[in-house]
C-alpha atoms as a PDB file:
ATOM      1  CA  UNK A   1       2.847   8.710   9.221  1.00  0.00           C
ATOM      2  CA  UNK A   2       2.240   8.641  12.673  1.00  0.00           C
ATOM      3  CA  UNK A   3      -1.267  10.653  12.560  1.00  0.00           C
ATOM      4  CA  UNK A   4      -2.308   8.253   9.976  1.00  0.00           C
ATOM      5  CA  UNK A   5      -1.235   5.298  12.580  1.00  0.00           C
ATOM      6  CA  UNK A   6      -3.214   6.495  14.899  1.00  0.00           C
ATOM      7  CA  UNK A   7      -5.931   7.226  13.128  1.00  0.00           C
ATOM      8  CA  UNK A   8      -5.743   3.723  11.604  1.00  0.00           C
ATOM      9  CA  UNK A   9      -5.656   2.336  15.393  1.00  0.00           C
ATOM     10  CA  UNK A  10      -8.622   4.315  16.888  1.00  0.00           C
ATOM     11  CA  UNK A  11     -10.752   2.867  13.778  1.00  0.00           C
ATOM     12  CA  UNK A  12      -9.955  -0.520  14.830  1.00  0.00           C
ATOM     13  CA  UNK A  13     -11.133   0.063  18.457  1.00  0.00           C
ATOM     14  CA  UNK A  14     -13.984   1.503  17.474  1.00  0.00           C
ATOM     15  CA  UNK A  15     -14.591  -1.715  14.943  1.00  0.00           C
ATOM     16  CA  UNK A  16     -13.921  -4.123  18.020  1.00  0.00           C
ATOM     17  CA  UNK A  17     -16.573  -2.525  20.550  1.00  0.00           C
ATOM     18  CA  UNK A  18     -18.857  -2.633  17.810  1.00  0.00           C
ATOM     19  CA  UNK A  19     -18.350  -6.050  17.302  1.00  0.00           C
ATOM     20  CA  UNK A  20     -18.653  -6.847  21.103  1.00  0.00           C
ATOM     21  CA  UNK A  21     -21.182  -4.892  21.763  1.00  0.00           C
ATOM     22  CA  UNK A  22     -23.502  -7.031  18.942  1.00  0.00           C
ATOM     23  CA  UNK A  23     -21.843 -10.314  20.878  1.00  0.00           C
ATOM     24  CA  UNK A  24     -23.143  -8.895  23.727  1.00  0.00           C
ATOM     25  CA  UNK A  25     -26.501  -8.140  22.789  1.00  0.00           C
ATOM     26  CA  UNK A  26     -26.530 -11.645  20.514  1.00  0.00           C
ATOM     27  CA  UNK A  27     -25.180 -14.297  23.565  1.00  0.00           C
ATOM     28  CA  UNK A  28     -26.385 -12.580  26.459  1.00  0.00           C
ATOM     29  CA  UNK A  29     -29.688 -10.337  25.959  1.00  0.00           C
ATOM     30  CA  UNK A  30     -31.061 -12.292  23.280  1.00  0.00           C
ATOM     31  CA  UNK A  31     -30.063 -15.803  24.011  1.00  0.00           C
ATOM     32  CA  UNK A  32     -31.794 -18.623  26.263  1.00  0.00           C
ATOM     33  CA  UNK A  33     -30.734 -18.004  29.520  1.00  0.00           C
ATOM     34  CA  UNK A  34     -26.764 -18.719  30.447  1.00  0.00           C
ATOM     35  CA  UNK A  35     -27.414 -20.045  33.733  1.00  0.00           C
ATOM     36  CA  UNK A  36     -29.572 -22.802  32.544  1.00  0.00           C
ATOM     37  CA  UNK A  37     -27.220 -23.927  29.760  1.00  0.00           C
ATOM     38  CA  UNK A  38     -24.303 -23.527  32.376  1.00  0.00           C
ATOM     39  CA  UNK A  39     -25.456 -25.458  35.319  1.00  0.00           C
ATOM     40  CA  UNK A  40     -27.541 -27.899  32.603  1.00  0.00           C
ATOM     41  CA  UNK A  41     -30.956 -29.672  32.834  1.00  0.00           C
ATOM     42  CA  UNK A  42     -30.761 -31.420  36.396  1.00  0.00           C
ATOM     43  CA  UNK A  43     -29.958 -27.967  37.972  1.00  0.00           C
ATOM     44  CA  UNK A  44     -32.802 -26.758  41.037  1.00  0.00           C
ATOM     45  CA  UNK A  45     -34.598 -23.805  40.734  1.00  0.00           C
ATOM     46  CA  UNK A  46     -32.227 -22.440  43.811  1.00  0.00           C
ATOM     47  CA  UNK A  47     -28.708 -23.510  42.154  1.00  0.00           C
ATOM     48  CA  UNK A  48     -30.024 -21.635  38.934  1.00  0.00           C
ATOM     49  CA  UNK A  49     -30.657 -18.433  41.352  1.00  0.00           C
ATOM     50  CA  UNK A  50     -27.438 -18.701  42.782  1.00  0.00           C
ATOM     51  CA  UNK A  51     -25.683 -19.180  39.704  1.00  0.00           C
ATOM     52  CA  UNK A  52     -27.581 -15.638  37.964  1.00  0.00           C
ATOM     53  CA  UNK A  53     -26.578 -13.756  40.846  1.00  0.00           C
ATOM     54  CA  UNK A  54     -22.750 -15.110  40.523  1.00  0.00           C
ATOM     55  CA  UNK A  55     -23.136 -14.751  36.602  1.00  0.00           C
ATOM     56  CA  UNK A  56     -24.481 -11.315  36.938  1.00  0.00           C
ATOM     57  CA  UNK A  57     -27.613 -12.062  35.331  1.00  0.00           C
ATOM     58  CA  UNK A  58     -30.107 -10.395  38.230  1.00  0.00           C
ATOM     59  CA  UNK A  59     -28.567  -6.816  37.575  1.00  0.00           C
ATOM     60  CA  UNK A  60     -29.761  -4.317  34.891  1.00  0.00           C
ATOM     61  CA  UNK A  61     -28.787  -5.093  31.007  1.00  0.00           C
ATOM     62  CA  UNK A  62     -26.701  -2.189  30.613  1.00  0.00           C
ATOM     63  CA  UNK A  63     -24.771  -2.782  34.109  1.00  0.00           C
ATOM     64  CA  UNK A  64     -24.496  -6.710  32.588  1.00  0.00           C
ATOM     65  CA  UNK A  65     -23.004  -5.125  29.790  1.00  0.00           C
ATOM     66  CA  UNK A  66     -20.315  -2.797  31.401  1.00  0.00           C
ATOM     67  CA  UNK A  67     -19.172  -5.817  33.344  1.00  0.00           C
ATOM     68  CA  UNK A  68     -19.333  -7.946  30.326  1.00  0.00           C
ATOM     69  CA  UNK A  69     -16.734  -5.216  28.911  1.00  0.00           C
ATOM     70  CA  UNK A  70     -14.283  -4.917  31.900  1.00  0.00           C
ATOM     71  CA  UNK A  71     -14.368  -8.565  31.896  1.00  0.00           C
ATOM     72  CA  UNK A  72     -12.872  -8.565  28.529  1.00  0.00           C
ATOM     73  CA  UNK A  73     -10.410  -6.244  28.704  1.00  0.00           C
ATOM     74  CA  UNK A  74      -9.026  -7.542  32.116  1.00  0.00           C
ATOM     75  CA  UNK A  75      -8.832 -11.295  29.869  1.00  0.00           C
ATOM     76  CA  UNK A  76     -11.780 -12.909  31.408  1.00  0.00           C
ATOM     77  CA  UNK A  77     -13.942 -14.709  29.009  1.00  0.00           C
ATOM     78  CA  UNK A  78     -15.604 -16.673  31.567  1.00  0.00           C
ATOM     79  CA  UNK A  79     -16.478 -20.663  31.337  1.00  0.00           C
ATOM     80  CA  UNK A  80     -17.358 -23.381  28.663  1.00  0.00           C
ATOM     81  CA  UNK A  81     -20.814 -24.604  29.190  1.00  0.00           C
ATOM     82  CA  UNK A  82     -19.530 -28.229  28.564  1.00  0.00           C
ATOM     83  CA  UNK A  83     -16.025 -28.498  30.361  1.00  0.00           C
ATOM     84  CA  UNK A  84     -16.610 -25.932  32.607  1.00  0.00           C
ATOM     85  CA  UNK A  85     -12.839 -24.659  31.999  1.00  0.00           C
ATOM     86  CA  UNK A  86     -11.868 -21.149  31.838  1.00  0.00           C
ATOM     87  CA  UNK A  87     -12.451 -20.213  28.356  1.00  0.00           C
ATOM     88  CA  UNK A  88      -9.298 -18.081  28.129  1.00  0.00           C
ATOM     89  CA  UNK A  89      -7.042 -21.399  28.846  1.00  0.00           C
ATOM     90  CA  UNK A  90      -8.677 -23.308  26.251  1.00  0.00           C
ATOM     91  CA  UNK A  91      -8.299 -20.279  24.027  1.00  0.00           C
ATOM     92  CA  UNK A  92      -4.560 -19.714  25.115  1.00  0.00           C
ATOM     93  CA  UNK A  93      -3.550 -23.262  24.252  1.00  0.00           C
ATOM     94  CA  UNK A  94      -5.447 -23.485  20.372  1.00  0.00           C
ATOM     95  CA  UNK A  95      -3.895 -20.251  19.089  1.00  0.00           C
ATOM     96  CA  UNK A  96      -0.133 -21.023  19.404  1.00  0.00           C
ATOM     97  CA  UNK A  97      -1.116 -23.963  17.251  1.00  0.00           C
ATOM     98  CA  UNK A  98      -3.208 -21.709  14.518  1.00  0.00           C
ATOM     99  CA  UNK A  99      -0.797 -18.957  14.499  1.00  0.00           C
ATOM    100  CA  UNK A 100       2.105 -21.186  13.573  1.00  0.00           C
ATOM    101  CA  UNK A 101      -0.336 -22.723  10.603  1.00  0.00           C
ATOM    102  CA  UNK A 102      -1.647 -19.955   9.182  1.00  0.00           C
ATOM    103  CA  UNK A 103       1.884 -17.432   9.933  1.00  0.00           C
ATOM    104  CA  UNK A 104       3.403 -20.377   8.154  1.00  0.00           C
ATOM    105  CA  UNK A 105       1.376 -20.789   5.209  1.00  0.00           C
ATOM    106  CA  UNK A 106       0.718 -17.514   4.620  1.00  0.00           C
ATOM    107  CA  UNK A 107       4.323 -16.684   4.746  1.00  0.00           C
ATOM    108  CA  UNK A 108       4.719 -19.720   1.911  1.00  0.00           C
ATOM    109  CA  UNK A 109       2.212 -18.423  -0.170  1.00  0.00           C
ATOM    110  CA  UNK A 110       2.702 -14.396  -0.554  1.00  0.00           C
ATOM    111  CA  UNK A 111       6.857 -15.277  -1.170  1.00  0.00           C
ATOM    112  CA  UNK A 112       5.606 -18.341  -3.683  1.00  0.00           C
ATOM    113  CA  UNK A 113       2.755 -16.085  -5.392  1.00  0.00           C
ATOM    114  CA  UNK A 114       4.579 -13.483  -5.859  1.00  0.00           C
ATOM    115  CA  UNK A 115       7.968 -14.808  -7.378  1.00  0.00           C
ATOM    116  CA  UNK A 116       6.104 -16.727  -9.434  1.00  0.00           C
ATOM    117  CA  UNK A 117       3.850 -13.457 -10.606  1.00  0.00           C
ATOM    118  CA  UNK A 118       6.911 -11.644 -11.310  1.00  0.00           C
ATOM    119  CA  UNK A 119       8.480 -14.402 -13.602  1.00  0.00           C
ATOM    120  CA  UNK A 120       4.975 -15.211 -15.443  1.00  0.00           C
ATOM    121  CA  UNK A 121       4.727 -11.272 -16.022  1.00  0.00           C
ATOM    122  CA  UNK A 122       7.931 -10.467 -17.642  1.00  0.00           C
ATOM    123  CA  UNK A 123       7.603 -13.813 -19.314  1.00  0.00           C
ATOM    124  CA  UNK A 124       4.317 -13.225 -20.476  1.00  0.00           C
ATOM    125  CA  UNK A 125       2.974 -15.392 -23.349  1.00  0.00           C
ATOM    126  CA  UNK A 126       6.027 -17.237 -23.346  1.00  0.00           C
ATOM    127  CA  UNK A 127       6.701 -21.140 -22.428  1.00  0.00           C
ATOM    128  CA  UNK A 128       7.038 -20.629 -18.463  1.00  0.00           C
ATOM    129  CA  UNK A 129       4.065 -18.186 -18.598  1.00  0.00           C
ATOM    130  CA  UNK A 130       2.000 -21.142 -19.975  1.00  0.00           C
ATOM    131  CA  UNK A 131       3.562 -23.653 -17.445  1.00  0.00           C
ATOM    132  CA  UNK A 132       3.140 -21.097 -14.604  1.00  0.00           C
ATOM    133  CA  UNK A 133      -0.921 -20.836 -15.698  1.00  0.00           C
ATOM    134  CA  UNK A 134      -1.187 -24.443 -15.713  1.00  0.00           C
ATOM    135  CA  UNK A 135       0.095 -24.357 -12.254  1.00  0.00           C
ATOM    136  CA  UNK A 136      -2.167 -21.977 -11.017  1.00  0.00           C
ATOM    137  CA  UNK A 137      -5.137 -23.555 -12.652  1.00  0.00           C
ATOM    138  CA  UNK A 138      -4.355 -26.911 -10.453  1.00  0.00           C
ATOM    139  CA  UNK A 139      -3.830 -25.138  -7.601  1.00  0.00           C
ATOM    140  CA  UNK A 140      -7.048 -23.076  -7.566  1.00  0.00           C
ATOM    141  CA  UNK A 141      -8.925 -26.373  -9.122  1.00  0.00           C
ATOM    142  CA  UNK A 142      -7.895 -28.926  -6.049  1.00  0.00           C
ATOM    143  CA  UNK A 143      -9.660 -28.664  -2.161  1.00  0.00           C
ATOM    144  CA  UNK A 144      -7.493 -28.464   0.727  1.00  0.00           C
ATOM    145  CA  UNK A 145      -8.790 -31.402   1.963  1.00  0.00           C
ATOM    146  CA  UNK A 146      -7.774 -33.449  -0.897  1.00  0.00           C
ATOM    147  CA  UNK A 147      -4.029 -32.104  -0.970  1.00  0.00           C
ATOM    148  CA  UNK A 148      -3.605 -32.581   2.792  1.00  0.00           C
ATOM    149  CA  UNK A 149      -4.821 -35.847   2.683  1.00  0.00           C
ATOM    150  CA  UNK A 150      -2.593 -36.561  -0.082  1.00  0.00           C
ATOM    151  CA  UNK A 151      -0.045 -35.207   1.161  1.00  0.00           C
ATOM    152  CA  UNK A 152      -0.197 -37.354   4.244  1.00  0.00           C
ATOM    153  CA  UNK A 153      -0.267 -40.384   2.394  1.00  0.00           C
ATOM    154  CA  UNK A 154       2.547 -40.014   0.241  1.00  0.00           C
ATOM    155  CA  UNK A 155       5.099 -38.421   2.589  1.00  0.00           C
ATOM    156  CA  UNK A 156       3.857 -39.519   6.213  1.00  0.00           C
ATOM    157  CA  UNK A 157       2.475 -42.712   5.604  1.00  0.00           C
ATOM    158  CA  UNK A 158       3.928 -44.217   2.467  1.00  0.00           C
ATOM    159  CA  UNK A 159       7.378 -42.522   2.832  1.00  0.00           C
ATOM    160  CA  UNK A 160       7.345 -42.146   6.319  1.00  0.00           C
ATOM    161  CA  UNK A 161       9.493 -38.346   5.803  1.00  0.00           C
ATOM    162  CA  UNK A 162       7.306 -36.194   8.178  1.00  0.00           C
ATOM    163  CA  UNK A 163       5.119 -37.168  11.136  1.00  0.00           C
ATOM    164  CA  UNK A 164       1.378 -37.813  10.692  1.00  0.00           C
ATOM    165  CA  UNK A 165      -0.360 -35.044  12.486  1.00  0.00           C
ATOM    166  CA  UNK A 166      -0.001 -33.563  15.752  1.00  0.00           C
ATOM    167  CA  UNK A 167       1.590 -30.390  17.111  1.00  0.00           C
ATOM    168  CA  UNK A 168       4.744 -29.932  18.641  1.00  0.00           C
ATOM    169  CA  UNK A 169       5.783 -26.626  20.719  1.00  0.00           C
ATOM    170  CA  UNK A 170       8.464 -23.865  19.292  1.00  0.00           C
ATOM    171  CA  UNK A 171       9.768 -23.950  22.457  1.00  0.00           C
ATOM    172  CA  UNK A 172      10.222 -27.501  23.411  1.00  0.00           C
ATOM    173  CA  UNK A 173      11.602 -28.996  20.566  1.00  0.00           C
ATOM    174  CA  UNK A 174      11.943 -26.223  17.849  1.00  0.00           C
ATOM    175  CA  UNK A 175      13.376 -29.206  14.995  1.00  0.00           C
ATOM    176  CA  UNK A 176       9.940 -31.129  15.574  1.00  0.00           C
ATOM    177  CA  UNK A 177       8.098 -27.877  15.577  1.00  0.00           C
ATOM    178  CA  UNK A 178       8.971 -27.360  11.924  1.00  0.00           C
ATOM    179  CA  UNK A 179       9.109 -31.124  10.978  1.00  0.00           C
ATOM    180  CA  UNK A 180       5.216 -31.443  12.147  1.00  0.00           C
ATOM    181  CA  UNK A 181       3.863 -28.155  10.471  1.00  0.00           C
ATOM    182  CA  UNK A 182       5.723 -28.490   6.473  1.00  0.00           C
ATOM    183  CA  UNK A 183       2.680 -30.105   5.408  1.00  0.00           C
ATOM    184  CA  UNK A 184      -0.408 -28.449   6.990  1.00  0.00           C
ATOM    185  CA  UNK A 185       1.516 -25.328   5.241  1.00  0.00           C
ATOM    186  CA  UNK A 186       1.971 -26.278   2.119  1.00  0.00           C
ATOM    187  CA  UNK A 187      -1.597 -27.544   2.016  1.00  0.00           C
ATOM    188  CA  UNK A 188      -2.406 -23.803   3.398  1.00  0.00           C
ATOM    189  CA  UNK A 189      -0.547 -22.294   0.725  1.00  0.00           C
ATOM    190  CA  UNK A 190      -1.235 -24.340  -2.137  1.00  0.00           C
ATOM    191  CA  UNK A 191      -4.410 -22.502  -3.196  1.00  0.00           C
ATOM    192  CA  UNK A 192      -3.908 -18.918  -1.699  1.00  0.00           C
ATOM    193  CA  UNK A 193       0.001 -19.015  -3.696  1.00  0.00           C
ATOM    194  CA  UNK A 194      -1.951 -19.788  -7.251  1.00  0.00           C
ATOM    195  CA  UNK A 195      -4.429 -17.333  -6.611  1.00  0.00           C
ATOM    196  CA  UNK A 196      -1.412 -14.338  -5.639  1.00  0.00           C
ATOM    197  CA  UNK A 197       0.896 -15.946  -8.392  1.00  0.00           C
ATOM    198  CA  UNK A 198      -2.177 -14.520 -11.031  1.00  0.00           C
ATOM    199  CA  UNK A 199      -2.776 -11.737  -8.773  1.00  0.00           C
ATOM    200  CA  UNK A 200       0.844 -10.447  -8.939  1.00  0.00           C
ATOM    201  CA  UNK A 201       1.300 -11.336 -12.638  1.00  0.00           C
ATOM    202  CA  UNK A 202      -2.386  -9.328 -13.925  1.00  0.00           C
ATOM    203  CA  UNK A 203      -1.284  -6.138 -11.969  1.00  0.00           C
ATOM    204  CA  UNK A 204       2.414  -5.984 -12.634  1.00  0.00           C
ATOM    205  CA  UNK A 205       1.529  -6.649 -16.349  1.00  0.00           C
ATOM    206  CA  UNK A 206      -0.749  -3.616 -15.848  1.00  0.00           C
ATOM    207  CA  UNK A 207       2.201  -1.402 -13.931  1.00  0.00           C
ATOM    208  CA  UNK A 208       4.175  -2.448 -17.068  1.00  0.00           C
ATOM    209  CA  UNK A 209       2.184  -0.610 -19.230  1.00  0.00           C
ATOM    210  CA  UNK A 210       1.655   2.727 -17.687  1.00  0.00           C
ATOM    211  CA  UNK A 211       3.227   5.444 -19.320  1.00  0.00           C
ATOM    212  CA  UNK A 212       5.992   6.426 -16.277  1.00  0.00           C
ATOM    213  CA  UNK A 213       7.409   2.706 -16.916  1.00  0.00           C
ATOM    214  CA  UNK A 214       7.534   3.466 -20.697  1.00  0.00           C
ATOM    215  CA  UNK A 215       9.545   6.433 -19.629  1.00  0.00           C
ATOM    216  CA  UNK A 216      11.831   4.702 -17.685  1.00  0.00           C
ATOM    217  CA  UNK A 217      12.369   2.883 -20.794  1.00  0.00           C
ATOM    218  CA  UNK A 218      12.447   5.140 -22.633  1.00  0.00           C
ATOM    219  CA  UNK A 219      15.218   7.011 -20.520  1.00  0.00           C
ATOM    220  CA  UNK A 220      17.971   3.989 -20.912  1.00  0.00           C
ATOM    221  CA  UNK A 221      17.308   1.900 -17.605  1.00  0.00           C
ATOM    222  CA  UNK A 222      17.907  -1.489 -17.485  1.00  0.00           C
ATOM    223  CA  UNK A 223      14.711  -3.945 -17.353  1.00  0.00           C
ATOM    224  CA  UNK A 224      15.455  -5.738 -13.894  1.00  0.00           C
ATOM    225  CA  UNK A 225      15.733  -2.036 -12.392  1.00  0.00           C
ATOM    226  CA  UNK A 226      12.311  -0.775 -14.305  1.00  0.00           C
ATOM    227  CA  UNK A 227      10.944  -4.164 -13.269  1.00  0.00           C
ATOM    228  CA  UNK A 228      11.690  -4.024  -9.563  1.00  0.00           C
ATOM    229  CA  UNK A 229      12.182  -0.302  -8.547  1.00  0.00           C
ATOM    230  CA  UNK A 230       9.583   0.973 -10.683  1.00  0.00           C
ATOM    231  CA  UNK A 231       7.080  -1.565 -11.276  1.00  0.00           C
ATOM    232  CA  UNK A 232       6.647  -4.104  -8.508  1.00  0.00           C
ATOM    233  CA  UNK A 233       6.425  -1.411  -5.926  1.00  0.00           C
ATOM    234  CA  UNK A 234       2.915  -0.505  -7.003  1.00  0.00           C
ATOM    235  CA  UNK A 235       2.177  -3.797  -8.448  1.00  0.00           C
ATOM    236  CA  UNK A 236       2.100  -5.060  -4.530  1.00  0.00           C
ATOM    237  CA  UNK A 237      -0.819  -2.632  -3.864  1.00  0.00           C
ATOM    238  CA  UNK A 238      -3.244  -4.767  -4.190  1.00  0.00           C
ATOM    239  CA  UNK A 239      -1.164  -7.780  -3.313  1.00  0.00           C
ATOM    240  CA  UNK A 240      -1.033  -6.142  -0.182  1.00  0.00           C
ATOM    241  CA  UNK A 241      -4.890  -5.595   0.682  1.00  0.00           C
ATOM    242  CA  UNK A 242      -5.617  -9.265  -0.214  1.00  0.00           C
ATOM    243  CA  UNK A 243      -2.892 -10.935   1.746  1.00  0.00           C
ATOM    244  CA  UNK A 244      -4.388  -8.522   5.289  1.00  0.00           C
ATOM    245  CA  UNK A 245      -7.906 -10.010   4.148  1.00  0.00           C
ATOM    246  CA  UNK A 246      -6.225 -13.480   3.787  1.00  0.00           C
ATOM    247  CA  UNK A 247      -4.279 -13.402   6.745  1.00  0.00           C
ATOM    248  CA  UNK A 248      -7.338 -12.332   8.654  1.00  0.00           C
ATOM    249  CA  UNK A 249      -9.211 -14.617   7.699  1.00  0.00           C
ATOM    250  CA  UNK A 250      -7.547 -17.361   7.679  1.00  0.00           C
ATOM    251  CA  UNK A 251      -6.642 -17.163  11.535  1.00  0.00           C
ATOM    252  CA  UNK A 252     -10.263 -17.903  11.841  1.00  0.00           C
ATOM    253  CA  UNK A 253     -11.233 -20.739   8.743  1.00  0.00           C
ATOM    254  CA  UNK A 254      -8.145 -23.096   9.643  1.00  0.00           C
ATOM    255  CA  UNK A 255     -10.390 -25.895  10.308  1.00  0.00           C
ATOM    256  CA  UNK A 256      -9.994 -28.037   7.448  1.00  0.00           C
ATOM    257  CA  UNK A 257      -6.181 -28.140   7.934  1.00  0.00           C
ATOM    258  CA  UNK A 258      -6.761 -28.873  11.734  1.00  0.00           C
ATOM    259  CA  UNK A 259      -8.892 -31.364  11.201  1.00  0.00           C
ATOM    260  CA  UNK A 260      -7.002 -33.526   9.048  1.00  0.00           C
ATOM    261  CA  UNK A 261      -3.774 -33.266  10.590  1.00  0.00           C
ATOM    262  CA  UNK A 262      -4.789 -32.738  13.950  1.00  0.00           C
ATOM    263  CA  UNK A 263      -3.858 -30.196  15.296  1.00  0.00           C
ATOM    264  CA  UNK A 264      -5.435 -28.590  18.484  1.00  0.00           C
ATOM    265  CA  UNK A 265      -6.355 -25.612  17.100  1.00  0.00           C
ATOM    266  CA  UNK A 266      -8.918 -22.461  17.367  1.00  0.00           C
ATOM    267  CA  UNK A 267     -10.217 -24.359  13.908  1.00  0.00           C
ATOM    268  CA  UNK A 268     -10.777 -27.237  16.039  1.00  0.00           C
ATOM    269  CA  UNK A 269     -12.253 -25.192  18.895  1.00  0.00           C
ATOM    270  CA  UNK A 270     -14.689 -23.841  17.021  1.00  0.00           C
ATOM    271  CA  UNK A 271     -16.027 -26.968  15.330  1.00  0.00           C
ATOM    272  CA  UNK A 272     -16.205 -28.619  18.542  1.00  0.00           C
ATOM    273  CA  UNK A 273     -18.345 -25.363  20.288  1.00  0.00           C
ATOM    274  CA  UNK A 274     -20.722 -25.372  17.581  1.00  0.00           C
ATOM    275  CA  UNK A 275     -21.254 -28.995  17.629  1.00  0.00           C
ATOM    276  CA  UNK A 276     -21.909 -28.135  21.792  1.00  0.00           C
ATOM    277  CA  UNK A 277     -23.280 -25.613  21.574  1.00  0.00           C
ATOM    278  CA  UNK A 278     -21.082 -23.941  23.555  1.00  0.00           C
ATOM    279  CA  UNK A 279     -21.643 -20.104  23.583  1.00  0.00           C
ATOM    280  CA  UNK A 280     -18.555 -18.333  25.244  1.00  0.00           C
ATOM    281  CA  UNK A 281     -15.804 -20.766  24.047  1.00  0.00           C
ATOM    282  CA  UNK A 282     -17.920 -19.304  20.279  1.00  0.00           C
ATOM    283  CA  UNK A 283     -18.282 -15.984  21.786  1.00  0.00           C
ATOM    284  CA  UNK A 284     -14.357 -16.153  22.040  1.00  0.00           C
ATOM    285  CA  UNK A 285     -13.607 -17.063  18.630  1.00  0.00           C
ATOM    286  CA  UNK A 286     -15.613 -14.923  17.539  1.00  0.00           C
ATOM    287  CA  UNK A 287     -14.092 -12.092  19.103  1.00  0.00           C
ATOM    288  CA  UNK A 288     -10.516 -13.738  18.519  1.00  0.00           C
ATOM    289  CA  UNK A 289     -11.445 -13.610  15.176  1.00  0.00           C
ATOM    290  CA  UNK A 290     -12.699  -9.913  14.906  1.00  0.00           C
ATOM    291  CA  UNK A 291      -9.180  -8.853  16.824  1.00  0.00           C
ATOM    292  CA  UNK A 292      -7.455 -10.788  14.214  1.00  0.00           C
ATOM    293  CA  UNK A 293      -8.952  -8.996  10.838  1.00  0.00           C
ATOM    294  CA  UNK A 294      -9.271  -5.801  12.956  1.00  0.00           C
ATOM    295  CA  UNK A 295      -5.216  -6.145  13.474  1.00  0.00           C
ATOM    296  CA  UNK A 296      -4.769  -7.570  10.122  1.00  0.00           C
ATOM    297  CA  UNK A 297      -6.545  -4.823   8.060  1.00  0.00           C
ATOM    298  CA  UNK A 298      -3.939  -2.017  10.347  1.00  0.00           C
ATOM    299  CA  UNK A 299      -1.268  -3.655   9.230  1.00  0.00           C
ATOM    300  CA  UNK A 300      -1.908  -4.028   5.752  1.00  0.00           C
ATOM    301  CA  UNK A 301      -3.137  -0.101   5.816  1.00  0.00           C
ATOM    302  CA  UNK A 302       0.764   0.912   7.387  1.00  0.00           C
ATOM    303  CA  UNK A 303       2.251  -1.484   4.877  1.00  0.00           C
ATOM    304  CA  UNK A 304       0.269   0.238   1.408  1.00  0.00           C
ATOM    305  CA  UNK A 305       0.977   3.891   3.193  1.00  0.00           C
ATOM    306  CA  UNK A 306       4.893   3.022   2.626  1.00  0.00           C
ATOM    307  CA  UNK A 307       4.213   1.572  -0.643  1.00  0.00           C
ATOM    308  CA  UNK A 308       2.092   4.887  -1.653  1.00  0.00           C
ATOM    309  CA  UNK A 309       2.454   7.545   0.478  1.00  0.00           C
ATOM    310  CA  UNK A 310      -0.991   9.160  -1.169  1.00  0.00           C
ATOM    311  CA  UNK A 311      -2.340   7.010   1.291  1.00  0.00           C
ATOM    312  CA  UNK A 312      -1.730   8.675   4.039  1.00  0.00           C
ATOM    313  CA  UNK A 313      -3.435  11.476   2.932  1.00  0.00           C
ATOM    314  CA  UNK A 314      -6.942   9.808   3.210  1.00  0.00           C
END
């Protein structure tokens, strides 16, 4: 297990220099030039001089790119082109707020999808399996913007149960932590829980059928134990690789959810940057977003090696 951890890990570093190696080349030796859009259009001739040689920008591309590298790995990610903050700050403070969203709503919908997989598969074709499809079918069927919004009317602004928007720390008031996120996650998990409730039910009504199950059957053992000892365990299989490519993902497509609730987040960022223009804060996400899916898809991999240790083999 441990070989194929660490085989698993050295892929993902190699993904992540490959990835900032083509943000390199696509901000910084392909792009206008930095200094211009950092010291902006009033800027002299000699401030734009000063500012390459302080950026970097007069040395050699590949010595650029080496200290674009140590830069990175020492946490730098160097200033916004419209606040002129540290990037890293702004980054630090948005993904507290988008972890707790999408950790929260992803948590919501792989426990929702799958329970209510299970049931719908060893109910199959009966009344709750037809409810349970109904379900799903609104759930896949309705935008996130339209259940958030919703959402906010009926239980924040009609029935004043949960707070309009905003964000409040884990650590400073834990109570109003919870209390502020209930809704962005349930709007998160609305459509991601239909889509795993069918998910689960098609491939644990395929486990069902294979012919080890029918010998568990066959051999006397009760349904809930050939159900959940034999079946689920390799019904989660591909449960499992969706939910990594969810999770992933998602850390990076929150905006909708931000948006209308709003919350600070690196969905937020990000909409904000583009609308700038504002290349490292993107260059950021985009890396943030890379790490994310790059930790994600490990994860996911150690996870289906302990579900089928065949894996492991690969």
């Amino acid at each position: 297990m441990l070989r194929f951890l660490i085989r698993r890990v050295l892929s993902g570093v190699l993904v992540m220099w490959l990835v900032t190696t083509v943000v390199f080349i696509l901000f910084f030796a392909t792009s206008r030039d930095p200094a211009a859009r950092f010291a902006g259009k009033s800027a002299t001739p000699a401030t734009l001089a000063l500012l390459r040689h302080r950026m970097g920008l007069d040395e050699p591309l590949p010595l650029q790119y080496w200290h674009f590298v140590t830069r990175l790995l020492s946490g730098d990610l160097g200033y916004s082109y419209a606040t002129h903050s540290p990037v890293g700050e702004m980054v630090k403070d948005a993904v507290p707020v988008t972890l707790s969203v999408v950790v929260g709503a992803a948590t919501l919908w792989l426990i929702t999808g799958v329970v209510a997989g299970v049931i719908s598969a060893t109910r199959a074709r009966s009344a709750m399996d037809r409810g349970v499809t109904v379900l799903v079918i609104v759930g896949m069927s309705v935008p996130a913007f339209v259940t958030a919004s919703t959402l906010l009317f009926l239980l924040a602004f009609s029935l004043p149960v949960f707070p309009l928007g905003g964000y409040v720390p884990l650590h400073a008031d834990p109570a109003g932590w919870l209390q502020h996120l209930i809704l962005p996650w349930i709007t998160g998990a609305i459509v991601q829980a239909a889509f795993y409730t069918r998910l689960t039910r098609g491939s644990l009504l395929d486990v069902l059928d294979e012919d080890y199950v029918r010998t568990a059957r066959a051999k006397g053992l009760g349904e809930r134990r050939v159900v959940y000892r034999h079946g689920l365990r390799s019904a989660l299989a591909p449960v499992v690789t969706q939910f990594g490519m969810d999770l992933g993902s998602a850390l990076s497509g929150a905006s909708v959810v931000e948006t209308v609730f709003g919350l600070q987040g690196i969905g937020q960022l990000t909409v904000r940057s583009m609308t700038l223009g504002d290349l490292p804060v993107i260059m950021a996400v985009v890396l943030l977003a890379a790490f994310g899916i790059v930790v994600a898809s490990i994860v996911v991999d150690v996870v289906y090696a302990l579900l089928d240790p065949r894996v492991r083999l690969t």
